[in-house]
C-alpha atoms as a PDB file:
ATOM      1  CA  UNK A   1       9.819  19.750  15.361  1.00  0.00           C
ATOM      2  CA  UNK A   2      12.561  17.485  16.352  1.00  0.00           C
ATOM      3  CA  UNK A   3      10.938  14.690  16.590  1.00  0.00           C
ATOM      4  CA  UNK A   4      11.398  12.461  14.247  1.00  0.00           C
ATOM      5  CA  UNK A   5       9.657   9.782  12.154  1.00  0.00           C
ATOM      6  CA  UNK A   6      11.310   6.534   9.984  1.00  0.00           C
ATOM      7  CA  UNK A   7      10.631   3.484   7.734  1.00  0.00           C
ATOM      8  CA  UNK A   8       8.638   0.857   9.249  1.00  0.00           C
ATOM      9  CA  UNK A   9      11.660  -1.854   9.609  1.00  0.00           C
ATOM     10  CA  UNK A  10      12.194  -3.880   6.617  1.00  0.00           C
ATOM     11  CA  UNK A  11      14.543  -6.706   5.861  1.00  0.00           C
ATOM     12  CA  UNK A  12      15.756  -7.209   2.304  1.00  0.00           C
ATOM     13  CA  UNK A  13      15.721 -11.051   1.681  1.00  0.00           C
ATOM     14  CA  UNK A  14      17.433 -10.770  -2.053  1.00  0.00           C
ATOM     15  CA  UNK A  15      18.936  -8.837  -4.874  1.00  0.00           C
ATOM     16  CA  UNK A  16      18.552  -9.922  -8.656  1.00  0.00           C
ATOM     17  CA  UNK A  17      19.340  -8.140 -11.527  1.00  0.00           C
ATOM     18  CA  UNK A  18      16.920  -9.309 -13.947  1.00  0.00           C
ATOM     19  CA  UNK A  19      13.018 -10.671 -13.505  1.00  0.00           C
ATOM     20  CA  UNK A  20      10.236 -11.361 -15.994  1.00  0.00           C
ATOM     21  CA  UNK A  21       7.007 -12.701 -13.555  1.00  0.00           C
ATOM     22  CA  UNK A  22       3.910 -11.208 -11.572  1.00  0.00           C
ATOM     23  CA  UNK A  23       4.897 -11.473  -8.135  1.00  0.00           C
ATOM     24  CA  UNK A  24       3.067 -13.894  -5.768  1.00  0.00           C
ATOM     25  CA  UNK A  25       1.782 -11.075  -3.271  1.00  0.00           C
ATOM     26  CA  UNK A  26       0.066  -9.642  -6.521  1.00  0.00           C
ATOM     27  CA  UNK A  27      -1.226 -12.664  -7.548  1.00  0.00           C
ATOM     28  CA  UNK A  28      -2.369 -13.904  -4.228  1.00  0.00           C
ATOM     29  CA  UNK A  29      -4.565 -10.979  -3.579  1.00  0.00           C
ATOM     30  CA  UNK A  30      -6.236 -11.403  -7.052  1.00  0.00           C
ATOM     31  CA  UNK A  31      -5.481  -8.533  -9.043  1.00  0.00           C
ATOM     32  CA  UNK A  32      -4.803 -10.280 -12.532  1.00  0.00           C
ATOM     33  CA  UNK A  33      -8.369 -10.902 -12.478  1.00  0.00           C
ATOM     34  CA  UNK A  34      -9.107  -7.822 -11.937  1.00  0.00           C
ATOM     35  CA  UNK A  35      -6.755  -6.456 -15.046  1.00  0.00           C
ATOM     36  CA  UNK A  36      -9.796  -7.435 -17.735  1.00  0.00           C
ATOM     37  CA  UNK A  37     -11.746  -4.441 -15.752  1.00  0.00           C
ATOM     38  CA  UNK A  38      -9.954  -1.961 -14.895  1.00  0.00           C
ATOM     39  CA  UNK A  39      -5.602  -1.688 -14.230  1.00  0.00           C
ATOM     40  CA  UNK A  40      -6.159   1.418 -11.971  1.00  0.00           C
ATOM     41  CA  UNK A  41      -5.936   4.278 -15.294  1.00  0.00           C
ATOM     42  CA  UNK A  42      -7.268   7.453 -14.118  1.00  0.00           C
ATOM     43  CA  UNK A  43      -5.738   7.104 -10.300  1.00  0.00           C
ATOM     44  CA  UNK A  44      -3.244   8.857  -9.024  1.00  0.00           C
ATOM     45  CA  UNK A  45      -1.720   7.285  -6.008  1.00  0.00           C
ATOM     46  CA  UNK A  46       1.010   9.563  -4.105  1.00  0.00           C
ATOM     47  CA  UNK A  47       3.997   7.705  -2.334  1.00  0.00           C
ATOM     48  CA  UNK A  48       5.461   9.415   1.061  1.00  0.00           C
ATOM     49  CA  UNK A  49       8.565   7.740   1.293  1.00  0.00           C
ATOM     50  CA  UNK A  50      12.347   7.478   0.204  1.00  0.00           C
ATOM     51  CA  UNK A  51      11.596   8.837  -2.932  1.00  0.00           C
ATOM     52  CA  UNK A  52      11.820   6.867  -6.175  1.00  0.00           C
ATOM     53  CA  UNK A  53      14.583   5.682  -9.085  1.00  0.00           C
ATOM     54  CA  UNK A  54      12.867   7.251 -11.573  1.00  0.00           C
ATOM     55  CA  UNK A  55      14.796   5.653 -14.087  1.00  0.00           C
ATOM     56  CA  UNK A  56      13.749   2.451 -13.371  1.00  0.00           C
ATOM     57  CA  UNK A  57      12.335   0.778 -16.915  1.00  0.00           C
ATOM     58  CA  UNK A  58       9.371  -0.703 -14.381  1.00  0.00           C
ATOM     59  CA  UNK A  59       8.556   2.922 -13.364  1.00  0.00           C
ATOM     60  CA  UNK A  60       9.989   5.954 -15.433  1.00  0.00           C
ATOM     61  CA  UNK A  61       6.543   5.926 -17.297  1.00  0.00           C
ATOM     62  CA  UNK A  62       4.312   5.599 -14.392  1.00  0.00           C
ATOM     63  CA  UNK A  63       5.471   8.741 -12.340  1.00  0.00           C
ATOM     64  CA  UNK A  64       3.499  12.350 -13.095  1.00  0.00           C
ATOM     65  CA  UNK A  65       5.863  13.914 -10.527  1.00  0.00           C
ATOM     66  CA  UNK A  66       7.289  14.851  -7.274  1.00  0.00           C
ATOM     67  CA  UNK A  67       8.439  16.869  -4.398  1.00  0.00           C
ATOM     68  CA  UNK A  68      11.814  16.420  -1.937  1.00  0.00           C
ATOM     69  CA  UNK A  69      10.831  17.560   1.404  1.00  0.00           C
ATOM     70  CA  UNK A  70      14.088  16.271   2.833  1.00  0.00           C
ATOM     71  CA  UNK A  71      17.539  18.020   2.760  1.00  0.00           C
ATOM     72  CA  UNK A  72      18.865  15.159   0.541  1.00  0.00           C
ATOM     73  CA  UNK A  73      20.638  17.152  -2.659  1.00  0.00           C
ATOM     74  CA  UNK A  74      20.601  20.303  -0.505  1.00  0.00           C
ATOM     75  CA  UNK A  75      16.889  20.280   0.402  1.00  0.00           C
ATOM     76  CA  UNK A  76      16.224  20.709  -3.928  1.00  0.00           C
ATOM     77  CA  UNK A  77      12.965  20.596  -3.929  1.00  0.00           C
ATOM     78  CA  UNK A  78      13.015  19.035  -7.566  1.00  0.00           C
ATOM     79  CA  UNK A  79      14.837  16.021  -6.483  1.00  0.00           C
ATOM     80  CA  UNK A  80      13.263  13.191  -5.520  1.00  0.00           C
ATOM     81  CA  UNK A  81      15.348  10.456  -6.331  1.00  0.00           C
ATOM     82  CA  UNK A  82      15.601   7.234  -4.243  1.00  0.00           C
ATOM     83  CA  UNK A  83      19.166   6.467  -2.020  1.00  0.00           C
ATOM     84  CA  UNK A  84      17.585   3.825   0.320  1.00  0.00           C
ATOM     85  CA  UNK A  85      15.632   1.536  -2.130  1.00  0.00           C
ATOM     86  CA  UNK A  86      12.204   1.372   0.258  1.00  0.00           C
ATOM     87  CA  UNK A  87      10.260   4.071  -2.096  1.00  0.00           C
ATOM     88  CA  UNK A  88      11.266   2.661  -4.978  1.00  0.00           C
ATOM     89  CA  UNK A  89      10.036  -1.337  -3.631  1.00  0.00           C
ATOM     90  CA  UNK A  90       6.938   0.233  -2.676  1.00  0.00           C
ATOM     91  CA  UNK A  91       6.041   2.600  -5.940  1.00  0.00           C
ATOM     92  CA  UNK A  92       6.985  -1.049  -8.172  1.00  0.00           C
ATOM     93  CA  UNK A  93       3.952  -2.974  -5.675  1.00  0.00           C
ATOM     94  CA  UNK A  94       1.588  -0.343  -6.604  1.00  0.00           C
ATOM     95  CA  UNK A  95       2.663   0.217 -10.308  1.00  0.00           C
ATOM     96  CA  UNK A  96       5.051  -1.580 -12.175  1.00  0.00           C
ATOM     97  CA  UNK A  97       3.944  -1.089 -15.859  1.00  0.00           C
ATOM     98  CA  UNK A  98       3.111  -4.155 -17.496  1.00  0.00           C
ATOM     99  CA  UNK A  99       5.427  -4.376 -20.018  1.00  0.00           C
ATOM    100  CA  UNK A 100       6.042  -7.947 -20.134  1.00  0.00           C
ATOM    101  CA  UNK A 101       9.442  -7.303 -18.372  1.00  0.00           C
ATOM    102  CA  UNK A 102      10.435  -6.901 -14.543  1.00  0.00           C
ATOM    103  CA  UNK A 103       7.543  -7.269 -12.851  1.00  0.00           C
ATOM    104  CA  UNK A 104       4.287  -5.948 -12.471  1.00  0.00           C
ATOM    105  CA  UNK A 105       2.260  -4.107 -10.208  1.00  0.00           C
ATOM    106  CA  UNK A 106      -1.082  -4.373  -8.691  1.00  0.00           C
ATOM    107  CA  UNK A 107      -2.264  -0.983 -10.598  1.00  0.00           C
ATOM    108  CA  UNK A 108      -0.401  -1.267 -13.839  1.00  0.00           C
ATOM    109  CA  UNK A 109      -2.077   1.837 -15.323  1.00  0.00           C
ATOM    110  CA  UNK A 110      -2.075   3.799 -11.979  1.00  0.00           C
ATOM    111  CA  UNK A 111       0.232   6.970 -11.803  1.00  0.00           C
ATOM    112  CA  UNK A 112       2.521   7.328  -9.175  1.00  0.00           C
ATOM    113  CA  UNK A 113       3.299  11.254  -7.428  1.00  0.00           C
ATOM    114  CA  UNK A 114       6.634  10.615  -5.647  1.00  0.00           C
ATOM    115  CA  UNK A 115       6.729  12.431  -2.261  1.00  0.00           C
ATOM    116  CA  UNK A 116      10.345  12.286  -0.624  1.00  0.00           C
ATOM    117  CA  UNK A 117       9.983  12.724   2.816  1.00  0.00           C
ATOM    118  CA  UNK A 118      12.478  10.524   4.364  1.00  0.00           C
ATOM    119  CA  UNK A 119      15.615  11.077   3.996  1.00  0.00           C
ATOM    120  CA  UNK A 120      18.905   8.157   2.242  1.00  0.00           C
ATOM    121  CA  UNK A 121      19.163   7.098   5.978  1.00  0.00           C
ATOM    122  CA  UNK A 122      15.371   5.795   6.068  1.00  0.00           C
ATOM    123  CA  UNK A 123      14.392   9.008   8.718  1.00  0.00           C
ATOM    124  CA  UNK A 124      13.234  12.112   8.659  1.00  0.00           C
ATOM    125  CA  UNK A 125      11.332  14.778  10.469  1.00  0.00           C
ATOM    126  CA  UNK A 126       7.168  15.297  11.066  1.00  0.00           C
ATOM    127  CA  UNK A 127       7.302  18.892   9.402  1.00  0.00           C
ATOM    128  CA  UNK A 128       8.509  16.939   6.017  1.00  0.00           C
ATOM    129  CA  UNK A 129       5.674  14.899   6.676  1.00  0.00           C
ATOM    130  CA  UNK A 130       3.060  17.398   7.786  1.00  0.00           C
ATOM    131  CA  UNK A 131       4.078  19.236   4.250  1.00  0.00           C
ATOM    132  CA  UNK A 132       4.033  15.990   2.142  1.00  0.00           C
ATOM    133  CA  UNK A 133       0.618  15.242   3.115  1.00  0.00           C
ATOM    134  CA  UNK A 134      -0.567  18.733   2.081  1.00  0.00           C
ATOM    135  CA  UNK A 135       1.234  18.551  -0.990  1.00  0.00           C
ATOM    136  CA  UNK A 136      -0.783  15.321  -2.069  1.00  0.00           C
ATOM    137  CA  UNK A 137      -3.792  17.254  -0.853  1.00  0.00           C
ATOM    138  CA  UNK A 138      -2.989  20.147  -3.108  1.00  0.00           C
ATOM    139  CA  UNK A 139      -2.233  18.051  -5.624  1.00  0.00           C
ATOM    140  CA  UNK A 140      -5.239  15.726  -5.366  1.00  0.00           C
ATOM    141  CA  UNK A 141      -3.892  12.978  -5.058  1.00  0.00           C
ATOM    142  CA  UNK A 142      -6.750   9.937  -4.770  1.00  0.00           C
ATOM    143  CA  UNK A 143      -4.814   7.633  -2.826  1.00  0.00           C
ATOM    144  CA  UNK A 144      -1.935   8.532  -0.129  1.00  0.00           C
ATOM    145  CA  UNK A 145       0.842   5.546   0.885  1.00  0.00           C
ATOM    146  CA  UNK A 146       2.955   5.747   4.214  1.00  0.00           C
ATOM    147  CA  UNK A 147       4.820   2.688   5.070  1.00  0.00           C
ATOM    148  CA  UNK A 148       6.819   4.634   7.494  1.00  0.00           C
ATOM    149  CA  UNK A 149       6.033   5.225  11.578  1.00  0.00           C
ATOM    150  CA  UNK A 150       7.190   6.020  14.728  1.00  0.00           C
ATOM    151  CA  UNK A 151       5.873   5.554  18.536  1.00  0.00           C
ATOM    152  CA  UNK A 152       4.344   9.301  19.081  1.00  0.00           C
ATOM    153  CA  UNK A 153       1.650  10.221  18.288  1.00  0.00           C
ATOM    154  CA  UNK A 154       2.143  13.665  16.923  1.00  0.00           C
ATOM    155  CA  UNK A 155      -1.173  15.949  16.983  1.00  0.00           C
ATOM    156  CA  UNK A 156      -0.058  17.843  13.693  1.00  0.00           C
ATOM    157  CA  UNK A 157       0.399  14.864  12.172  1.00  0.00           C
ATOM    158  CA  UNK A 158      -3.032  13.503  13.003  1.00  0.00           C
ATOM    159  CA  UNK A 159      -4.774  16.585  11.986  1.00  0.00           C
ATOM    160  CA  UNK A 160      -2.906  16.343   8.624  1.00  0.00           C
ATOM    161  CA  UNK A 161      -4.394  13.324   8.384  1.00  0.00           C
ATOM    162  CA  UNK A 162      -7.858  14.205   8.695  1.00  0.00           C
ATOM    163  CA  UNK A 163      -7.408  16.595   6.452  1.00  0.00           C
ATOM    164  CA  UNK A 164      -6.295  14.579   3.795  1.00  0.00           C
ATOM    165  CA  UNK A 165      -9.530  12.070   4.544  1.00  0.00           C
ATOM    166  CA  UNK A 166     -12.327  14.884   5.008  1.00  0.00           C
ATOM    167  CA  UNK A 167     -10.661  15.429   0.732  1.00  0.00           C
ATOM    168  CA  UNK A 168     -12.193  12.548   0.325  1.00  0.00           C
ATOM    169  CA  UNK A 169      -8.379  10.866   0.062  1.00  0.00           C
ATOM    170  CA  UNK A 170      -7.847   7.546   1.168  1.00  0.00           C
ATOM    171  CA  UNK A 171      -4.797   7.003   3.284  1.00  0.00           C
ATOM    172  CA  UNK A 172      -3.523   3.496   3.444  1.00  0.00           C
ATOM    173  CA  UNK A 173      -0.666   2.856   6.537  1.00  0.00           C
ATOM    174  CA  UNK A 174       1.831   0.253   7.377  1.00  0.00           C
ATOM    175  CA  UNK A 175       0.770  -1.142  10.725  1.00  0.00           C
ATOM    176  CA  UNK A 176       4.392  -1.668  12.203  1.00  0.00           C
ATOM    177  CA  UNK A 177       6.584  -3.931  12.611  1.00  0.00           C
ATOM    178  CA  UNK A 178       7.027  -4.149  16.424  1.00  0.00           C
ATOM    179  CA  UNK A 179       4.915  -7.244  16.587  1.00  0.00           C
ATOM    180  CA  UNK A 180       5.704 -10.378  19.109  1.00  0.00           C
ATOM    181  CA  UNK A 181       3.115 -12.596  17.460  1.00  0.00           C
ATOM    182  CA  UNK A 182       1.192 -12.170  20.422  1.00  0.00           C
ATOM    183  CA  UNK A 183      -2.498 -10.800  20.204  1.00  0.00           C
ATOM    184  CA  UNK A 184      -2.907 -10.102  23.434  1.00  0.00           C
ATOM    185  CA  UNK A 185      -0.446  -7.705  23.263  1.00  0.00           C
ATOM    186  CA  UNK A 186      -0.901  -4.233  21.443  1.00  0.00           C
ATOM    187  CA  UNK A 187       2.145  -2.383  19.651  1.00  0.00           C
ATOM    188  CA  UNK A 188       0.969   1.167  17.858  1.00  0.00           C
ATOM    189  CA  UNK A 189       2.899   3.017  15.055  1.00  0.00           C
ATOM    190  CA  UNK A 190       1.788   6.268  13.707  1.00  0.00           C
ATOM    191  CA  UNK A 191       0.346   7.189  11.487  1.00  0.00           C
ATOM    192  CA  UNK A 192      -1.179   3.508  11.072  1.00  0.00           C
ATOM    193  CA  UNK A 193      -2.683   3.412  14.347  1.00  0.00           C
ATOM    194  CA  UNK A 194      -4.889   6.293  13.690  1.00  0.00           C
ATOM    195  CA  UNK A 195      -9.040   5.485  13.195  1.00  0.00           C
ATOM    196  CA  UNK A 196      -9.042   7.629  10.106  1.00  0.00           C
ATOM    197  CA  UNK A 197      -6.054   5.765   8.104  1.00  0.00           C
ATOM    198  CA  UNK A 198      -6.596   1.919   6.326  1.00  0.00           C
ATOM    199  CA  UNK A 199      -3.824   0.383   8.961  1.00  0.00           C
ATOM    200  CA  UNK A 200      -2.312  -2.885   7.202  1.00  0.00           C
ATOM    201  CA  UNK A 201      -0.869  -5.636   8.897  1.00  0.00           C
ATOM    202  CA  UNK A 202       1.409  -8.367   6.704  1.00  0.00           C
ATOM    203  CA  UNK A 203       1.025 -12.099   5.986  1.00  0.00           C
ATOM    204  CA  UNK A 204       3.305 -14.604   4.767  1.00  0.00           C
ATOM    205  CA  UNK A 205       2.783 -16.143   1.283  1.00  0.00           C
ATOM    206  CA  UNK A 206       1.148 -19.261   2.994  1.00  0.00           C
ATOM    207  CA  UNK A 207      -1.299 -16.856   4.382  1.00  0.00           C
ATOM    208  CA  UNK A 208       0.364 -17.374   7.808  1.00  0.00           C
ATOM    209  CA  UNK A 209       0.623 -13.913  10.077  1.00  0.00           C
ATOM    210  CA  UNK A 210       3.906 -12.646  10.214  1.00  0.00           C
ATOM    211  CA  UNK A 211       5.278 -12.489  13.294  1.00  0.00           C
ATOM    212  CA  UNK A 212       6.508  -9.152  13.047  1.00  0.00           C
ATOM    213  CA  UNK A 213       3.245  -7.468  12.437  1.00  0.00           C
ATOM    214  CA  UNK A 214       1.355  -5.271  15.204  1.00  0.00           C
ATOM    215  CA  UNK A 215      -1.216  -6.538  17.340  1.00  0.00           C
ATOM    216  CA  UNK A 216      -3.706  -3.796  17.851  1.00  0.00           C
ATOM    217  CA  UNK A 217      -7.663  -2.640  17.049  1.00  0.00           C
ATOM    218  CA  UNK A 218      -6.891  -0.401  14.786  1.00  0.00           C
ATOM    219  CA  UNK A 219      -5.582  -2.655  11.956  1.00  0.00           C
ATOM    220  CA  UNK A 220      -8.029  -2.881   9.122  1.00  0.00           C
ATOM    221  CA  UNK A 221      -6.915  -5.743   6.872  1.00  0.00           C
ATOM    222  CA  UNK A 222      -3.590  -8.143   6.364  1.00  0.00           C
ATOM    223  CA  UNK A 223      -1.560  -8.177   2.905  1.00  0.00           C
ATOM    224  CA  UNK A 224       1.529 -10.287   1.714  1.00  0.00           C
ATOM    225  CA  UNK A 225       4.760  -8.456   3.412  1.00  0.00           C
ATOM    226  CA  UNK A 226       7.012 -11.122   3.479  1.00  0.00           C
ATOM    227  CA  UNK A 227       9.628 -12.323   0.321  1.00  0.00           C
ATOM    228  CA  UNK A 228       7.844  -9.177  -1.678  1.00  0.00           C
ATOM    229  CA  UNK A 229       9.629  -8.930  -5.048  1.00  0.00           C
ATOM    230  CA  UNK A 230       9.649  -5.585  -6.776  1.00  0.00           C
ATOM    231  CA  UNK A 231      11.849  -2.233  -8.301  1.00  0.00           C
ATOM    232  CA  UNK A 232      15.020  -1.772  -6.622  1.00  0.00           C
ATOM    233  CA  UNK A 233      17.544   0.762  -7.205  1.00  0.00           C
ATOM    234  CA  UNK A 234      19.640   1.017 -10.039  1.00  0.00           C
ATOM    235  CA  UNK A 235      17.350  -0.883 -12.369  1.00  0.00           C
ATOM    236  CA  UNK A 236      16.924  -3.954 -10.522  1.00  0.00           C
ATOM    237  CA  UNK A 237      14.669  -5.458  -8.212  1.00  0.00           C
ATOM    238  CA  UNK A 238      14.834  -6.934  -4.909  1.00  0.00           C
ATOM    239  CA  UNK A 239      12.760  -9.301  -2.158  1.00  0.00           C
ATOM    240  CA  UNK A 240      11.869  -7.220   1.244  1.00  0.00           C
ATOM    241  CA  UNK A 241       9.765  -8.087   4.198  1.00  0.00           C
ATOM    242  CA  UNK A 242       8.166  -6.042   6.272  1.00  0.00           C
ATOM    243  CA  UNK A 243       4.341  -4.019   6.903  1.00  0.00           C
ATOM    244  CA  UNK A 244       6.291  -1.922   4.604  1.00  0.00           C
ATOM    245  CA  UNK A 245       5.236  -4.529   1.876  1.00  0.00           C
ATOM    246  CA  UNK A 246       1.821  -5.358   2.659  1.00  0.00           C
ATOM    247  CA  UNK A 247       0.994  -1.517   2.557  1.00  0.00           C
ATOM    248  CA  UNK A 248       1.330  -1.070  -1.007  1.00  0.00           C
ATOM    249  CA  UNK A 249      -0.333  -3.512  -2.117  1.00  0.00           C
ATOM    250  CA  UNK A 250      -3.517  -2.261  -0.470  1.00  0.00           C
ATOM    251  CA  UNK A 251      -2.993   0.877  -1.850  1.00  0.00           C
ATOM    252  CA  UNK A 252      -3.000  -0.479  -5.239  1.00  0.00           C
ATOM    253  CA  UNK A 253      -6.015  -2.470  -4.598  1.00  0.00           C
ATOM    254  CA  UNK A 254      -7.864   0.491  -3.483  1.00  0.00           C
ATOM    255  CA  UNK A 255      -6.812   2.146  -6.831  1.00  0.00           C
ATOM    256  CA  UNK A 256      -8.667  -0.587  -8.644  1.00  0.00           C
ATOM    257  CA  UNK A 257     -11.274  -0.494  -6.672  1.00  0.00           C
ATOM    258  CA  UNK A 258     -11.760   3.063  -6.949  1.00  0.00           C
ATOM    259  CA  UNK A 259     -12.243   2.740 -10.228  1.00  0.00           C
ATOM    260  CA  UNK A 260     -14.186  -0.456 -10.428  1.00  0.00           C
ATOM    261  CA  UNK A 261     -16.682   1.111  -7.337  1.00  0.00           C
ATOM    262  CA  UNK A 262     -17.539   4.149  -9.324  1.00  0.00           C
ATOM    263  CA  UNK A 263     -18.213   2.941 -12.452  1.00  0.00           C
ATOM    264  CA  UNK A 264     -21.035   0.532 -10.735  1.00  0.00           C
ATOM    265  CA  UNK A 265     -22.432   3.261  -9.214  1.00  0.00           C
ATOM    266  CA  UNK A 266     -22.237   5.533 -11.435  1.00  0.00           C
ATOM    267  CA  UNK A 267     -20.903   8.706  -9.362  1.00  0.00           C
ATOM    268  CA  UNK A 268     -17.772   8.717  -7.050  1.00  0.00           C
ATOM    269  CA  UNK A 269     -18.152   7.390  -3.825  1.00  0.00           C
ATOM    270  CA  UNK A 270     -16.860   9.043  -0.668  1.00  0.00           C
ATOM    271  CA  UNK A 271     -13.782   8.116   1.354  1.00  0.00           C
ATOM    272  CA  UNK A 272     -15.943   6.157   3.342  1.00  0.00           C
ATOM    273  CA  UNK A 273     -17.809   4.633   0.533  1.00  0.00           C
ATOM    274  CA  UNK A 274     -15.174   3.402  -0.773  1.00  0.00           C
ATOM    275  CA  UNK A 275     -13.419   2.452   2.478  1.00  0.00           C
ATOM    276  CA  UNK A 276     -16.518  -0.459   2.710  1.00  0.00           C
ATOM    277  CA  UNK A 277     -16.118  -1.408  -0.686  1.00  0.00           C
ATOM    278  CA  UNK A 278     -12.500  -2.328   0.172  1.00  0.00           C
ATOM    279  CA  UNK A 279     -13.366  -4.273   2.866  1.00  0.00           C
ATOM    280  CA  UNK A 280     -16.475  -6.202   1.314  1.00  0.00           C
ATOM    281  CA  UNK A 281     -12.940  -7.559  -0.648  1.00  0.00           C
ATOM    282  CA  UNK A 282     -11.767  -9.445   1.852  1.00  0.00           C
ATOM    283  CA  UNK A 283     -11.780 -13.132   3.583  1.00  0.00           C
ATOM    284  CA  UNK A 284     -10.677 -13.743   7.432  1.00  0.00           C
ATOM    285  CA  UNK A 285      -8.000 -16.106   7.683  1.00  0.00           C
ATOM    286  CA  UNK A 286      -8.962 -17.219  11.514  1.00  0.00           C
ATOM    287  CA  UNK A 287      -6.450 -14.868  13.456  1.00  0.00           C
ATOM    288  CA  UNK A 288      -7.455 -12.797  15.983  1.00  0.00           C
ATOM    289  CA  UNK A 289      -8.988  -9.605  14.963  1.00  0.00           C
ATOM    290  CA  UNK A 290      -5.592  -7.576  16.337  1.00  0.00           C
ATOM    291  CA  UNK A 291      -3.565  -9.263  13.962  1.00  0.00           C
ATOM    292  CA  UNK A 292      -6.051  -9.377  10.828  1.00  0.00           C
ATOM    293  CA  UNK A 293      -8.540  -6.852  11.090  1.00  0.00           C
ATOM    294  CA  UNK A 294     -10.983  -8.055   8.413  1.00  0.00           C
ATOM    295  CA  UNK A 295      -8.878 -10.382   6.874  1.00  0.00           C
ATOM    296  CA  UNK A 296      -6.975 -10.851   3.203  1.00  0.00           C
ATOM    297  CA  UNK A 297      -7.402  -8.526   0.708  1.00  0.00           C
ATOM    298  CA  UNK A 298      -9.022 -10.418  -2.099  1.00  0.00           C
ATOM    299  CA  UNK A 299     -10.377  -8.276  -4.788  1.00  0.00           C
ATOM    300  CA  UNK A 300     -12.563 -10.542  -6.179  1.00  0.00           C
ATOM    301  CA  UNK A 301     -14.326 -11.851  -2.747  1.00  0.00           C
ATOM    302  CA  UNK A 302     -17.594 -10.519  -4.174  1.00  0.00           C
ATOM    303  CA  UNK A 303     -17.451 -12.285  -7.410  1.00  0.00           C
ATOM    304  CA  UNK A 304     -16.033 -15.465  -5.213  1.00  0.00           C
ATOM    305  CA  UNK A 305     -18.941 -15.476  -2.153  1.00  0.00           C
ATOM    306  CA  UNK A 306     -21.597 -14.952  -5.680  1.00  0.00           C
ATOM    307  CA  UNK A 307     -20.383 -18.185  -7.546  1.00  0.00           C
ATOM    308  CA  UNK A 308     -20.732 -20.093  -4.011  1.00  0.00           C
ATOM    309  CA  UNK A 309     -23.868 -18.253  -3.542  1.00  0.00           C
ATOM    310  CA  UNK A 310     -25.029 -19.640  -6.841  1.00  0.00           C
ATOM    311  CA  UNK A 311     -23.573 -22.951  -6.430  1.00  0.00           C
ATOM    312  CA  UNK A 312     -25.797 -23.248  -3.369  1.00  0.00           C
ATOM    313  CA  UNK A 313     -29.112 -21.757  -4.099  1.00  0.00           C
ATOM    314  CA  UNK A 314     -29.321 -22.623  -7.696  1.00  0.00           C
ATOM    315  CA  UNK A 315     -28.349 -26.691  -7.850  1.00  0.00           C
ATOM    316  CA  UNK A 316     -27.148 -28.238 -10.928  1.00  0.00           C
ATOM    317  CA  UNK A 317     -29.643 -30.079 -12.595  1.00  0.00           C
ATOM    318  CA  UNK A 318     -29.887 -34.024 -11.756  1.00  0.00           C
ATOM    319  CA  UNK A 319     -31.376 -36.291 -14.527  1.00  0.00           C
ATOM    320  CA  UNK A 320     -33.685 -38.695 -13.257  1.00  0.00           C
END
């Protein structure tokens, strides 16, 4: 195939060397409070992007391993490591260890199985996309993360897809970044445009829809995408905007909730089981559908809507 697929457009916003905080898009989607619970241990959560700086201090510990599907280092398939910086952002959303240093993911205990399939220039082709999604099938992966796109939709690529959600793996896509803050209009990137994928749109850190974001029916939920701090090449970190950002931090999410959503039941839930259990976590913000799908991301919505619930129903008492 010729064809070829890239990053969802990002912009980096800043560089710093040095950081010691949880970042705001973790924080505003409420996963401290889920830390007491669970921190995502026992999920693996595979990354098909730039690759990763597996040195990183934030990372090096979280990582169970890789593939290169790219001809970066000669097409070694053993080589994974990050040129761009995008991989690396993402994998420190999902799970930054919390070591009270750098910062900290949204799934400190998750593990992280780096799949390189775009290349140090951000691009790369469908086939090393096709194979990186059977490789996290093979490797049973739980959760699969794709902030990358393009305009075609590419029937190998679809059926890849499926394939990777009839495994029972949940595949969590960056809706674009094509937006012109218009609902009326719809822009489509795939792979986040297909049904079977969890296609996130981004927010602002006032909760305000970015205006880059796609309009469409297929996105399922917004994140925070813009001023995201997290890993960066080299050891340091960096803030980027983009659907890019948002992405992983529903991935993480769902790698709490994975965990969370089985132990209440007692079993492990489906794909789809667990694809209404993410969004029972999360609150409309009063966009249109197209830009929002079901709204924030807010892992503890149920435990939230309960306390009003009780608040309600079950008065405090009034001495007379």
């Amino acid at each position: 195939m010729e064809r070829k697929v890239s990053l969802i457009p990002f912009q980096v916003i800043e560089l710093v060397e040095k950081v010691i905080e949880v970042p705001k898009g973790v924080e505003m989607i409420q996963a401290p409070r889920i830390w007491d619970q669970t921190k995502g241990k026992g999920v693996t959560v595979a990354i098909l992007d730039t690759g990763c700086d597996w040195t990183h201090p934030d990372l090096k510990e979280q990582i169970v391993g890789g593939r290169n599907f790219t001809e970066d280092d000669n097409g070694n398939p053993d080589v994974y490591k990050d040129y761009n910086g995008h991989g690396t952002h993402v994998a420190g959303t999902i799970a930054a260890i919390q070591n009270n240093d750098g910062v900290v993911g949204v799934a400190p205990e998750a593990k992280l199985l780096i799949i390189k399939v775009l290349g140090k220039n951000g691009s790369g082709q469908y086939e090393w996309i096709i194979n990186g999604l059977n490789y996290a099938i093979e490797q049973k992966a739980d959760i699969i993360s794709m902030s990358l796109g393009g305009p075609v939709d590419v029937p190998e690529l679809h059926e890849a897809i499926q394939k990777a959600v009839n495994n029972n793996i949940l595949v969590v896509c960056a809706a674009g970044n094509e937006g012109d803050g218009n609902d009326t209009t719809d822009e489509f990137a795939y792979p986040g445009a297909y049904n079977e994928v969890i296609g996130v749109g981004a927010i602002d850190l006032e909760r305000n829809s970015s205006r880059f974001t796609n309009s469409n029916n297929e996105v399922d939920l917004v994140a925070p995408g813009e001023k995201i701090l997290s890993t960066y090449l080299n050891g340091k970190y960096a803030s980027l905007s983009g659907t890019s950002m948002a992405t992983p931090h529903v991935s993480g999410a769902m790698a709490l909730i994975k965990v969370l959503a089985n132990t209440a039941f007692e079993r492990n839930l489906s794909e789809a089981e667990l694809y209404a259990q993410l969004i029972k976590r999360t609150v409309p913000l009063g966009n249109s559908p197209k830009l929002e799908g079901n709204g924030l991301i807010y892992l503890t919505v149920t435990e939230h809507l309960l306390e009003i619930f009780n608040k309600v129903l079950i008065p405090e008492k009034v001495e007379l």
